[in-house]
C-alpha atoms as a PDB file:
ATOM      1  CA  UNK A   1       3.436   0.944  13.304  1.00  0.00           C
ATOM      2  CA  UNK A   2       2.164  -1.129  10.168  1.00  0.00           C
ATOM      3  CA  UNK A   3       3.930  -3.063   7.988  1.00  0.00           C
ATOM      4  CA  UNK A   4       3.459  -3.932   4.590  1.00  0.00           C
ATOM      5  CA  UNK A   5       5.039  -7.707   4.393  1.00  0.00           C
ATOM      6  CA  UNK A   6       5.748  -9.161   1.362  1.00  0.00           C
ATOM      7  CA  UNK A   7       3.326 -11.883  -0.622  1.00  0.00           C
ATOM      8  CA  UNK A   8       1.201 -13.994   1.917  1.00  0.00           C
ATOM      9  CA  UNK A   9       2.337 -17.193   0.588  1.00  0.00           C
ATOM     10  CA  UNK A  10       6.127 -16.661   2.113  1.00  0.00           C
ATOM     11  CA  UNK A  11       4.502 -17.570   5.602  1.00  0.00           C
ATOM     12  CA  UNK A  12       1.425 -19.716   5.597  1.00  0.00           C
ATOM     13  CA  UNK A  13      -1.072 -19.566   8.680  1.00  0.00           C
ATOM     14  CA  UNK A  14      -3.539 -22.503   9.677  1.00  0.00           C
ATOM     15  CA  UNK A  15      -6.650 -21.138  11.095  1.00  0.00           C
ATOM     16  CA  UNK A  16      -9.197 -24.043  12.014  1.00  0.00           C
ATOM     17  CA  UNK A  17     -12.652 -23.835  11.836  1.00  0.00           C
ATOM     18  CA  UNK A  18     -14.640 -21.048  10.320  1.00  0.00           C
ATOM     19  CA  UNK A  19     -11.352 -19.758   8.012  1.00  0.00           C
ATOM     20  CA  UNK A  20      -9.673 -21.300   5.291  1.00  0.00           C
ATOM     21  CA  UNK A  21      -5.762 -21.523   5.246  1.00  0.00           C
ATOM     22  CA  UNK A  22      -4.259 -17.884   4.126  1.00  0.00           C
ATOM     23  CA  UNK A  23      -0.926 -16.311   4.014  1.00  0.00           C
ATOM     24  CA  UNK A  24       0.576 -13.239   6.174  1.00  0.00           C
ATOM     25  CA  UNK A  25       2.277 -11.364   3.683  1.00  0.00           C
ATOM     26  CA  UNK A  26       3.008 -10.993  -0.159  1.00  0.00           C
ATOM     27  CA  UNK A  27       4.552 -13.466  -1.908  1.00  0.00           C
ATOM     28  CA  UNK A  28       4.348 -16.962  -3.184  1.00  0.00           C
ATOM     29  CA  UNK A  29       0.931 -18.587  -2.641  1.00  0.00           C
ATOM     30  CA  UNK A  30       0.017 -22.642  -1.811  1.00  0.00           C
ATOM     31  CA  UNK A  31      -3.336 -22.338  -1.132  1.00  0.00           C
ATOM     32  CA  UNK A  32      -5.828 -22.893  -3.539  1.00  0.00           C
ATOM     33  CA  UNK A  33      -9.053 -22.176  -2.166  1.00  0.00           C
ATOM     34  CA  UNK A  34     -10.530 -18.591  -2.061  1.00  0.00           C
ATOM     35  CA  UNK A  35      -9.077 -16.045   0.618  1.00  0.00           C
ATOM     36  CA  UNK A  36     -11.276 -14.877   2.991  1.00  0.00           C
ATOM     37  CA  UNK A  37     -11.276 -11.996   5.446  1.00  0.00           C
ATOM     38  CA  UNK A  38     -10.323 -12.714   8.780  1.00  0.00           C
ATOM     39  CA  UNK A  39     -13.171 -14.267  11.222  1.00  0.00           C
ATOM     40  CA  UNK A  40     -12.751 -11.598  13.460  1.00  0.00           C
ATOM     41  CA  UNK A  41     -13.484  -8.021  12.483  1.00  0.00           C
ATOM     42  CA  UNK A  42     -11.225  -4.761  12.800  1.00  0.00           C
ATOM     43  CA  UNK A  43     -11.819  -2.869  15.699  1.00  0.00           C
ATOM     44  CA  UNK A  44     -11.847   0.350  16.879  1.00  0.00           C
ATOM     45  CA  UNK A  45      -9.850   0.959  19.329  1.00  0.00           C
ATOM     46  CA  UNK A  46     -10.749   5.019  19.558  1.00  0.00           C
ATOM     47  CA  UNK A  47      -7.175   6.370  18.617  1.00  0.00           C
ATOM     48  CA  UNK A  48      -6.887   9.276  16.289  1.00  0.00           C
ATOM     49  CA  UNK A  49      -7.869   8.826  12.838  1.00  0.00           C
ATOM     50  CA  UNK A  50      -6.375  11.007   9.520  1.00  0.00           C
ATOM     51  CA  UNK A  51      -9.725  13.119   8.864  1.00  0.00           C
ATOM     52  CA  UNK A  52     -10.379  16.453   7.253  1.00  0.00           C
ATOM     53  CA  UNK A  53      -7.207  17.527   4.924  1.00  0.00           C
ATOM     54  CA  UNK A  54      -4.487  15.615   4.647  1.00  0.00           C
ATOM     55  CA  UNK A  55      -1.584  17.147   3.111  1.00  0.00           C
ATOM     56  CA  UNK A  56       1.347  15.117   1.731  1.00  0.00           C
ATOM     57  CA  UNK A  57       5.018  15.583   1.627  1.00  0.00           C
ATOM     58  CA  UNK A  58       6.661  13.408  -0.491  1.00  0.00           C
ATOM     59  CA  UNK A  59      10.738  13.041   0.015  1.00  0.00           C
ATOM     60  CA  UNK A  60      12.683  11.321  -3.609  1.00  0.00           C
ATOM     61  CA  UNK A  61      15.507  10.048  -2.021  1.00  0.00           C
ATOM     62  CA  UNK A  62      17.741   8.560  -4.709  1.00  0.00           C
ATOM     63  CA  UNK A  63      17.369   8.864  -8.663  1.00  0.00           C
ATOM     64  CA  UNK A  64      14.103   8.743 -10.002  1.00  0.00           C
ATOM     65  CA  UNK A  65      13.226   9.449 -13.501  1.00  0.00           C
ATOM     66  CA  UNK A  66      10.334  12.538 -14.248  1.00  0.00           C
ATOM     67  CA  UNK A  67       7.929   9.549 -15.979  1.00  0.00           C
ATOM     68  CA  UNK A  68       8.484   7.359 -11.998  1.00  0.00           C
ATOM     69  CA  UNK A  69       7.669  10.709 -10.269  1.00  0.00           C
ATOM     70  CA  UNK A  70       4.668  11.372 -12.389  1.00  0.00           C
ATOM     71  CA  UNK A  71       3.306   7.569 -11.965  1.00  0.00           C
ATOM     72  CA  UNK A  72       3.242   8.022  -8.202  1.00  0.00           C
ATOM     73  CA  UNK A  73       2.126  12.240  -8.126  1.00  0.00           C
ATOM     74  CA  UNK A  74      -0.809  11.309 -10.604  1.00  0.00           C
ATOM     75  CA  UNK A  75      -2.111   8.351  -8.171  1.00  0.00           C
ATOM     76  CA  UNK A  76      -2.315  10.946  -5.300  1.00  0.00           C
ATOM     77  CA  UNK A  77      -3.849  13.751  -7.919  1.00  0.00           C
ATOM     78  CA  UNK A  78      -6.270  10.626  -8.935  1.00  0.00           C
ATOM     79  CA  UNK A  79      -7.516  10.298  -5.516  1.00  0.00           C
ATOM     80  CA  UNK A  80      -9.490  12.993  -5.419  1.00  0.00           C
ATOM     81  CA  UNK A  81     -10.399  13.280  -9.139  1.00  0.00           C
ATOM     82  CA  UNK A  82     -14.509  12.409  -9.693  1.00  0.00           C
ATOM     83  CA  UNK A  83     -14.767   9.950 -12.755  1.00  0.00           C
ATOM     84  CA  UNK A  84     -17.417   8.563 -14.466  1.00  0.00           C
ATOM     85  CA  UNK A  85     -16.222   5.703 -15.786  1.00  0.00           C
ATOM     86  CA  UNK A  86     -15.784   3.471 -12.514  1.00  0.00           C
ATOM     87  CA  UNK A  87     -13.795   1.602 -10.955  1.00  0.00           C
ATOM     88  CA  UNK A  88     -11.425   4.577 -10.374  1.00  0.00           C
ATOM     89  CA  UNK A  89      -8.892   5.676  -7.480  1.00  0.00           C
ATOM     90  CA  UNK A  90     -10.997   7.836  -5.959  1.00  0.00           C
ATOM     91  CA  UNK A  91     -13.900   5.365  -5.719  1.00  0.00           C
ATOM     92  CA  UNK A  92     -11.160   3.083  -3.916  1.00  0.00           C
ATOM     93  CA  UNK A  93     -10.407   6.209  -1.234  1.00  0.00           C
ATOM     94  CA  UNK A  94     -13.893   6.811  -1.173  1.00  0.00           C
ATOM     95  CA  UNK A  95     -14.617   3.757   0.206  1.00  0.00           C
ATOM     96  CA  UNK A  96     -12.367   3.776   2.961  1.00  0.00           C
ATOM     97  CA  UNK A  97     -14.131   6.670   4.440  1.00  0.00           C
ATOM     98  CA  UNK A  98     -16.640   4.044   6.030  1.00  0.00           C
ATOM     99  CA  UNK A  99     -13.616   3.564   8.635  1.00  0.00           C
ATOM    100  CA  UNK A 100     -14.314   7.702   9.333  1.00  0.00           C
ATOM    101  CA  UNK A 101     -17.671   7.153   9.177  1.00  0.00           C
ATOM    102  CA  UNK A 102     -18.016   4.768  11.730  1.00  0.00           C
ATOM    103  CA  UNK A 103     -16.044   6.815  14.132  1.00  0.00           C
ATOM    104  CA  UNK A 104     -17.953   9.785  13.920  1.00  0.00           C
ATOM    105  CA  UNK A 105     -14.966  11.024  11.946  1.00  0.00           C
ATOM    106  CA  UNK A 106     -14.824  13.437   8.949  1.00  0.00           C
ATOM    107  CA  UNK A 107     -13.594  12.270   5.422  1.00  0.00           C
ATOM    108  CA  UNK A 108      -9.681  12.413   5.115  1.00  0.00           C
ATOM    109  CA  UNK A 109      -9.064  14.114   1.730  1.00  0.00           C
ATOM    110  CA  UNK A 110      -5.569  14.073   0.695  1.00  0.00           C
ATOM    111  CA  UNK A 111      -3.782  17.136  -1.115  1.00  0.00           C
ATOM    112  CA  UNK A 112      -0.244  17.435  -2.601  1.00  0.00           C
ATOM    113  CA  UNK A 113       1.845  19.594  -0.029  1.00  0.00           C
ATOM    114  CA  UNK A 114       5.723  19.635  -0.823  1.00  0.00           C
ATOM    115  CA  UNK A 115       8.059  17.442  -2.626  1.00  0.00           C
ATOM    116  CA  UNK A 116      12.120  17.452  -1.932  1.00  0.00           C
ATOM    117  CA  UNK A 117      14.462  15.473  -3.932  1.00  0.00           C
ATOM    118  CA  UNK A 118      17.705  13.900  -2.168  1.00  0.00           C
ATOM    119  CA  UNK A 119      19.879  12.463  -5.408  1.00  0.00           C
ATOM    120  CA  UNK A 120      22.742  13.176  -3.708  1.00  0.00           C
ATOM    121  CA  UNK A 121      21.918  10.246  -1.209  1.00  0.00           C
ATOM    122  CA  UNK A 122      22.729  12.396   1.782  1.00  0.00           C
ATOM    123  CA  UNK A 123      23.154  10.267   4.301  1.00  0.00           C
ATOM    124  CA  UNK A 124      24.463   7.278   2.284  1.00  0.00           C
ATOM    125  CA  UNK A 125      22.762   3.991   0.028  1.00  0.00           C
ATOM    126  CA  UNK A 126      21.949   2.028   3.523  1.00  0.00           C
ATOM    127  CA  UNK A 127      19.338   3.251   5.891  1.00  0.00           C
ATOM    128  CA  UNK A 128      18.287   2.255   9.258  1.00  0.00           C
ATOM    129  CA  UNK A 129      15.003   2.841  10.464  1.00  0.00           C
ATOM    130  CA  UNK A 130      15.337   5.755  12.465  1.00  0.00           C
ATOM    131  CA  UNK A 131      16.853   7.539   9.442  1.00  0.00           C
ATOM    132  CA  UNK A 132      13.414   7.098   7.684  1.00  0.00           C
ATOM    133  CA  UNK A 133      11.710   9.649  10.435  1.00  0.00           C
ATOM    134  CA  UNK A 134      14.846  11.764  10.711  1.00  0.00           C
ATOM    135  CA  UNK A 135      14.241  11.898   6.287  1.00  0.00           C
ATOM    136  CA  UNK A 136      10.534  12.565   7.153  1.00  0.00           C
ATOM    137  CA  UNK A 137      10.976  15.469   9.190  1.00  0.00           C
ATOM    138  CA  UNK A 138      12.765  17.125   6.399  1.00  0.00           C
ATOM    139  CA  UNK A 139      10.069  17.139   4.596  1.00  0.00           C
ATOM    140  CA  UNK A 140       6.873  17.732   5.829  1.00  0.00           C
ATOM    141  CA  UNK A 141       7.021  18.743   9.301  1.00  0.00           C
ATOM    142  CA  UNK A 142       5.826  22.342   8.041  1.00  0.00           C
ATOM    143  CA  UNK A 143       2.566  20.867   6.306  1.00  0.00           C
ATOM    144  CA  UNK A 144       1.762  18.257   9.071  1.00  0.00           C
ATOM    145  CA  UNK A 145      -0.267  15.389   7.617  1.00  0.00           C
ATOM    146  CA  UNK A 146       1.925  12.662   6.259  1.00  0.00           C
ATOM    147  CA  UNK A 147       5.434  12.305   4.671  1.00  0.00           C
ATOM    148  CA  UNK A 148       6.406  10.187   2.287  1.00  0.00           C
ATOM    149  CA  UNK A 149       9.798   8.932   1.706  1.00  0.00           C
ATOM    150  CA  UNK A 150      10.442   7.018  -1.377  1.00  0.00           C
ATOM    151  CA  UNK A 151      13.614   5.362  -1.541  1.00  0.00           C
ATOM    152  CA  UNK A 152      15.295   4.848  -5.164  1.00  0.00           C
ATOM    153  CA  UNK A 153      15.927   0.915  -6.478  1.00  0.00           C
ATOM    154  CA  UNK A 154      19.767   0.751  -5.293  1.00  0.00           C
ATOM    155  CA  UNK A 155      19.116   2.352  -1.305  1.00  0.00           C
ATOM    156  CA  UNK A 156      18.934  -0.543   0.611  1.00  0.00           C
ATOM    157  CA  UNK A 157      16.568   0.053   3.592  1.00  0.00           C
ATOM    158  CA  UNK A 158      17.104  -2.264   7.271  1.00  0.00           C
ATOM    159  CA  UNK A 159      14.369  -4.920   6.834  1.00  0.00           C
ATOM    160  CA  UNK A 160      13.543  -4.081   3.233  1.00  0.00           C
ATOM    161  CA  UNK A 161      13.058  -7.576   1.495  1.00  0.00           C
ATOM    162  CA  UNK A 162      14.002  -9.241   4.604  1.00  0.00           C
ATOM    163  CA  UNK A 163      10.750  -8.645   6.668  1.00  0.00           C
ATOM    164  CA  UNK A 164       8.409  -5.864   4.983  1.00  0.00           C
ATOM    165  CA  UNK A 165       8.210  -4.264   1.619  1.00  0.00           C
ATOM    166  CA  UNK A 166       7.233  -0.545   3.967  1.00  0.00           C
ATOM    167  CA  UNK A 167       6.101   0.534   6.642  1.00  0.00           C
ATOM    168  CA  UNK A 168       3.761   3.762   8.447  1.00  0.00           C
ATOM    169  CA  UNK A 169       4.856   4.750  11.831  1.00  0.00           C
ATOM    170  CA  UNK A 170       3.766   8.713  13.896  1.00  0.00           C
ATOM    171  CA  UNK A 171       7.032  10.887  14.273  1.00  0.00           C
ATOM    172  CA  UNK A 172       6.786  11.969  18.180  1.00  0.00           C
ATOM    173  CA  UNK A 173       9.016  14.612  17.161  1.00  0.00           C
ATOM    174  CA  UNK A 174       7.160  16.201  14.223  1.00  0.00           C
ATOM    175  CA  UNK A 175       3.391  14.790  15.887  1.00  0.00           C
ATOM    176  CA  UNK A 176       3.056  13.721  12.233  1.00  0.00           C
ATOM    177  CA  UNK A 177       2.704  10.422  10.200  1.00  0.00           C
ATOM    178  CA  UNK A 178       5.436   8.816   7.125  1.00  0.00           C
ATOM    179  CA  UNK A 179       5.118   6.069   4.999  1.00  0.00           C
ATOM    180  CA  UNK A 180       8.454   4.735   3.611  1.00  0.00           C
ATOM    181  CA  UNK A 181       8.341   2.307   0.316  1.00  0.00           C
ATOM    182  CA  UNK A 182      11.176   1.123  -1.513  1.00  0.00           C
ATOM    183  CA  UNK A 183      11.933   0.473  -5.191  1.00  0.00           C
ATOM    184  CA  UNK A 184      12.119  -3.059  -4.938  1.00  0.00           C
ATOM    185  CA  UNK A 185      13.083  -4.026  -8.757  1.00  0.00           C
ATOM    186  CA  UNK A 186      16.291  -4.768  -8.349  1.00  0.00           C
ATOM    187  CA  UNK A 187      16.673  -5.911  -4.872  1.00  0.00           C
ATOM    188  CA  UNK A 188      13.464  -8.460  -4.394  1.00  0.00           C
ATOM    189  CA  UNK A 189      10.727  -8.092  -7.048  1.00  0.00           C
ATOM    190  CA  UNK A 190       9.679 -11.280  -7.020  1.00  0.00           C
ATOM    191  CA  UNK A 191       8.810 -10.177  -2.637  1.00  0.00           C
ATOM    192  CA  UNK A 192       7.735  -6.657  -3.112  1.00  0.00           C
ATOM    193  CA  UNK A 193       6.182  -6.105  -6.928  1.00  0.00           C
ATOM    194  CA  UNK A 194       4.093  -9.094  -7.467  1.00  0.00           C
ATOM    195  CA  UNK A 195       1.937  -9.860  -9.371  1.00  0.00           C
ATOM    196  CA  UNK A 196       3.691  -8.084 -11.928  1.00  0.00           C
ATOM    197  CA  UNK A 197       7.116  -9.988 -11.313  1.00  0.00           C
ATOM    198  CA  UNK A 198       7.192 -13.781 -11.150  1.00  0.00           C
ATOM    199  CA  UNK A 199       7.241 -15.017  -7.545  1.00  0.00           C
ATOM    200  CA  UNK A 200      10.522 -15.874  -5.692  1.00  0.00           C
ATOM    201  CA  UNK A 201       7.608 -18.890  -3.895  1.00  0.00           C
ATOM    202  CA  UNK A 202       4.675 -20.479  -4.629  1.00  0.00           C
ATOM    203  CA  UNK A 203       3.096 -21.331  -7.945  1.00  0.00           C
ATOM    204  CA  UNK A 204       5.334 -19.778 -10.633  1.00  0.00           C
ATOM    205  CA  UNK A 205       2.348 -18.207 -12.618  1.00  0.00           C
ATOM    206  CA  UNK A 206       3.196 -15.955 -15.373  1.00  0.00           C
ATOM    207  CA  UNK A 207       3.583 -12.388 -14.392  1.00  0.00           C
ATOM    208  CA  UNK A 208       1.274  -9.468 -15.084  1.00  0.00           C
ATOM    209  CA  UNK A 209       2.268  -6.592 -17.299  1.00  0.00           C
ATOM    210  CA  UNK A 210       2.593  -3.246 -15.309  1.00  0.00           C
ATOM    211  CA  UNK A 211      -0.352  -0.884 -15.984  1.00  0.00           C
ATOM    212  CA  UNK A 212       2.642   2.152 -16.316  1.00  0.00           C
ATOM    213  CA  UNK A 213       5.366  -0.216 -17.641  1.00  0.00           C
ATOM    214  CA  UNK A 214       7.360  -0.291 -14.931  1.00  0.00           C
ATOM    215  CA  UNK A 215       7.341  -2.948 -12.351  1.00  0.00           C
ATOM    216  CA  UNK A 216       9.255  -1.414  -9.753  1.00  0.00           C
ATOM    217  CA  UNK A 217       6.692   1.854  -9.406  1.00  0.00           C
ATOM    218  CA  UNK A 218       3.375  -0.170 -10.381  1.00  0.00           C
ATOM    219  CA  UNK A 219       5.030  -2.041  -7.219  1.00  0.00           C
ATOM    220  CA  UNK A 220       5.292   0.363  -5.128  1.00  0.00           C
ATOM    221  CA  UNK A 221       1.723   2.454  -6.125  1.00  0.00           C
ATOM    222  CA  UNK A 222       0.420  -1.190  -4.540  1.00  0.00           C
ATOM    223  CA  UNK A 223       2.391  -0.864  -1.292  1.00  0.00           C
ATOM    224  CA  UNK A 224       1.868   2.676  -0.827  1.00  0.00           C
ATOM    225  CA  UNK A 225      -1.794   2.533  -1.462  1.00  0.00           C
ATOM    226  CA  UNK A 226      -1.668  -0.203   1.082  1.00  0.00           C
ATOM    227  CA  UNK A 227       0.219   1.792   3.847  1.00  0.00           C
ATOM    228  CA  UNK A 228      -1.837   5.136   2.698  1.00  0.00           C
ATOM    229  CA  UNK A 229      -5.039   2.741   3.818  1.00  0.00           C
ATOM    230  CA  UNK A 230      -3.333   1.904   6.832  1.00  0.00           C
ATOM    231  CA  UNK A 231      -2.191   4.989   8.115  1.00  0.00           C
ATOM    232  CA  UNK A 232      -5.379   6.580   7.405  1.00  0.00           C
ATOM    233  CA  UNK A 233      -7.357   4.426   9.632  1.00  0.00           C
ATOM    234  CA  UNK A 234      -4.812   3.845  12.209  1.00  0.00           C
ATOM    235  CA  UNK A 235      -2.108   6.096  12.287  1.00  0.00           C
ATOM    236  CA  UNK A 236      -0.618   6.012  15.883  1.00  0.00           C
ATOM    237  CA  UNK A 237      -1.444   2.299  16.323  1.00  0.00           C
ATOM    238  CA  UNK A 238      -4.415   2.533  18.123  1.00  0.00           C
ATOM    239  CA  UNK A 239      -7.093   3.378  15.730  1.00  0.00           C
ATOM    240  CA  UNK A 240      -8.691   0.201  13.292  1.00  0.00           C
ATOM    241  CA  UNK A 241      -6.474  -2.680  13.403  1.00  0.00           C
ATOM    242  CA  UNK A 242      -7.251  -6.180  14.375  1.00  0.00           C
ATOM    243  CA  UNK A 243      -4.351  -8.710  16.045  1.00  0.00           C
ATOM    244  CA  UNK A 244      -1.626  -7.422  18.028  1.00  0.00           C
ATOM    245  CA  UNK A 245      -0.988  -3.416  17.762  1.00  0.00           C
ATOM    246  CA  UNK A 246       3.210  -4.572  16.979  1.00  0.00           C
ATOM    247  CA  UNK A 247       1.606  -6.390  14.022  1.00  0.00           C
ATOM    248  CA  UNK A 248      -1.862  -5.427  13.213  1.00  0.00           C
ATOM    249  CA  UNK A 249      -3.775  -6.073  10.302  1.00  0.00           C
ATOM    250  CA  UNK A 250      -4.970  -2.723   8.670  1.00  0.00           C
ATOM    251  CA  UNK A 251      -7.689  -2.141   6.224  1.00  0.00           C
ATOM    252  CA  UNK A 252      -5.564  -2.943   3.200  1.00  0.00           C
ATOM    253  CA  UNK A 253      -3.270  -5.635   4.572  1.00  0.00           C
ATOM    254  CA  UNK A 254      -6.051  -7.645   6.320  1.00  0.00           C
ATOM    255  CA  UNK A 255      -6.808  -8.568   2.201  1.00  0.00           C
ATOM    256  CA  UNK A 256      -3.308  -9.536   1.069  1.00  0.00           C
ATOM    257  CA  UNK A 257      -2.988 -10.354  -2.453  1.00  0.00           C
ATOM    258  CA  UNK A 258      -6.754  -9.709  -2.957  1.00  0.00           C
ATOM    259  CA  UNK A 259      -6.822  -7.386  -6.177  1.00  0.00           C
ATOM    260  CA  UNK A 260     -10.003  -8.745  -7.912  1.00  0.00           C
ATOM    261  CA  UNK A 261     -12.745 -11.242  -7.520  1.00  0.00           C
ATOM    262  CA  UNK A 262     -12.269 -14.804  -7.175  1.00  0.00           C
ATOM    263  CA  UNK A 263      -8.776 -13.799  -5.885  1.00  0.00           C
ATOM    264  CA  UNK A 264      -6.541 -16.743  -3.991  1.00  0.00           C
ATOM    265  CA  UNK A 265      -3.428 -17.365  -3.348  1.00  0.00           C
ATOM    266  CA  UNK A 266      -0.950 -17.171  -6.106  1.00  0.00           C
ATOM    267  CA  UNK A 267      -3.475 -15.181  -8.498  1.00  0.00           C
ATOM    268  CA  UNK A 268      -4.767 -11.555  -8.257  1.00  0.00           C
ATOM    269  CA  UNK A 269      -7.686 -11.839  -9.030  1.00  0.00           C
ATOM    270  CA  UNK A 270     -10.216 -10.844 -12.351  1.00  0.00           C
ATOM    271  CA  UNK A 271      -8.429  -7.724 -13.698  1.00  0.00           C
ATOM    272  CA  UNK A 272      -9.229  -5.160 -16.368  1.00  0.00           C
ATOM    273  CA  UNK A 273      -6.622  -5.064 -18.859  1.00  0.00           C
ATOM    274  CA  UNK A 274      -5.479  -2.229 -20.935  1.00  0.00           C
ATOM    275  CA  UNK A 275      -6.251  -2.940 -24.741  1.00  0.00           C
ATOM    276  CA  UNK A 276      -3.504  -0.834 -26.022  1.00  0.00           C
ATOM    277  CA  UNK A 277      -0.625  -2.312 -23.662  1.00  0.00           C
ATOM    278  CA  UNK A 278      -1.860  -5.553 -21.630  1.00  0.00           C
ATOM    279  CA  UNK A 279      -1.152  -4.122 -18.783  1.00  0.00           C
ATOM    280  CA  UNK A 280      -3.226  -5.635 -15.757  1.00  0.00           C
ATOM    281  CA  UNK A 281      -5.367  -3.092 -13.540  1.00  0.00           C
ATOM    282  CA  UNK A 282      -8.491  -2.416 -11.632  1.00  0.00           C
ATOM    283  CA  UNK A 283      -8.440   1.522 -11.102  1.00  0.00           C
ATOM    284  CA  UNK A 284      -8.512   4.184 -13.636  1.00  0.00           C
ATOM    285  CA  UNK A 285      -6.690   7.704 -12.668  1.00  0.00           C
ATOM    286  CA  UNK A 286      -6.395  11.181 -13.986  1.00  0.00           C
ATOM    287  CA  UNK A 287      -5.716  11.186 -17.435  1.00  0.00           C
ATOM    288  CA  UNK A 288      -4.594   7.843 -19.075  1.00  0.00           C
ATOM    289  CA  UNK A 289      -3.560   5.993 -15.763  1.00  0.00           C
ATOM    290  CA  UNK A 290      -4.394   3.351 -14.653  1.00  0.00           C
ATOM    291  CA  UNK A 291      -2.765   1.855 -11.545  1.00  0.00           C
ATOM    292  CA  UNK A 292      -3.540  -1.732  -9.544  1.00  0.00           C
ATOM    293  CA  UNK A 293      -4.456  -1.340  -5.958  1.00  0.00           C
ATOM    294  CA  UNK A 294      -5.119  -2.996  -3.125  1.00  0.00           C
ATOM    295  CA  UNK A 295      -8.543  -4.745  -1.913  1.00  0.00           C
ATOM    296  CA  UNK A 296      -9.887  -3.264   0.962  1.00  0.00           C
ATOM    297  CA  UNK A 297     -11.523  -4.723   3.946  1.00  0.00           C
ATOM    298  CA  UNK A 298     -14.866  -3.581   4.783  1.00  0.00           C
ATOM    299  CA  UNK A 299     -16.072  -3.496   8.115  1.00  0.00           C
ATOM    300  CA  UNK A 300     -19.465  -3.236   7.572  1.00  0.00           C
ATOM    301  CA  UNK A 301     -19.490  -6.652   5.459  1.00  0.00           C
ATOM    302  CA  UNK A 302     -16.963  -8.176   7.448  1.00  0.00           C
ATOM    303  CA  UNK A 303     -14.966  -9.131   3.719  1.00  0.00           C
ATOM    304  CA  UNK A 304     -12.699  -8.078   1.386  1.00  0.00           C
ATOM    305  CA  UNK A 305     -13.920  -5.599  -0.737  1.00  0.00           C
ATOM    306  CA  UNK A 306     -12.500  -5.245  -4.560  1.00  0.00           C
ATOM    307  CA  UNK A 307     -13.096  -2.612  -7.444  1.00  0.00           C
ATOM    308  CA  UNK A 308     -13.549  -5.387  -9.515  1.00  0.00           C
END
């Protein structure tokens, strides 16, 4: 299972002698020196790997508004979309397929499968963790692939905010993999959608406007690009992952709060910004969008690698 923890600076780690001080997480930074990858590079550790197609079922559960949906369906209809004008979304999946690559794998390409919507709340506002796979199954255990269950701003999730902002776990029961995010505006922004909601710790930096104008979905395209990356490349726990396979550091979360260059704790990074709204990103999409994701690490280089 991976986790997506909130900002690094919540929890700061000493590492002595090759590595500067970083964070394990995503939230309020005290470091000021540049972030660097960790000394030690992900391994392979020759599980499965997503590869070929990839279909993805995505589960609304709770109220979201047609403009939310269409944020999050045009990043996943952007991932696949060939633009010239770079950096772009699908430049940023494209260069994950090094993990595939380097396992004698075939590129994962990921296609929109199904999409359910639970407004109702069906099984209540508070949800444990094993009613995240039981919502999973619902949903896309005819397409295989992965599920996605988005959970609406005012379902509280066990561990949301607490410890993790989402996680990716493999459904024995479906042989499939889910991602679960959460709409984190109105239960712990300042955790789960930085840097475009001031910090709860660390330096209290002015936030960034949302590329879509909406902090609690800009927030979650981050985390879910960050689990996507992770499930991808290891998504029964034993594929790429380096530390302990409870708590491993994945291709996206091995760079936490790395968005652009000169990134370090507390600030993003060098961003594009949009000249129409201000809003702060690094990947264009289909259409108008533009969305901020996640640096990835790059185990050829052994560092974090940004868009821009």
């Amino acid at each position: 299972m991976g986790f997506f923890r909130f900002p690094n600076w919540i929890v700061v780690v000493v590492v002595f002698g090759m590595m500067n001080l970083f964070n394990l997480g995503f939230g309020g930074r005290k470091v000021a020196s540049l972030y660097e990858a960790p000394a030690m590079a992900i391994r392979y550790h020759n599980g499965a790997l997503l590869q070929g197609n990839v279909p993805v079922s995505i589960l609304w559960y709770g109220k979201f508004t047609a403009p939310q949906k269409a944020i999050v369906l045009d990043f996943f209809l952007s991932l696949d979309e060939a633009h010239e004008v770079t950096p772009s979304v699908s430049r940023w999946w494209n260069a994950l397929q090094v993990y595939m690559k380097r396992a004698g794998k075939k590129d994962a390409k990921v296609t929109l499968a199904n999409q359910i919507t639970d407004d109702k709340y069906s099984i209540g506002k508070f949800l444990k963790k094993p009613h995240i796979s039981e919502l999973s199954r619902r949903t896309g255990s005819k397409y295989g692939g992965v599920t996605l269950v988005l959970t609406a701003e005012d379902v509280a999730v066990e561990g949301f905010c607490m410890s993790s902002c989402g996680f990716h776990d493999w459904d024995h029961k479906s042989k499939s993999a889910f991602i679960w995010v959460g709409n984190s505006v109105s239960q712990c922004p300042g955790q789960c959608a930085w840097p475009f909601h001031q910090p709860i710790y660390g330096p209290q930096t002015p936030p960034l406007l949302p590329p879509n104008a909406d902090v609690g979905i800009d927030g979650m395209i981050i985390n879910i690009a960050t689990l996507l990356a992770g499930t991808a490349t290891n998504p029964c726990g034993n594929g790429y992952f380096l530390g302990s396979p409870t708590a491993p550091l994945e291709a996206a979360t091995a760079c936490p709060g790395v968005y652009g260059k000169g990134a370090y704790p507390g600030y993003a990074g060098e961003l594009l910004q949009d000249s129409t709204t201000g809003g702060s990103y690094n990947a264009a999409g289909v259409g108008t969008r533009k969305y901020l994701l996640p640096a990835l690490y790059d185990p050829v280089t052994s560092r974090c690698s940004t868009l821009v």
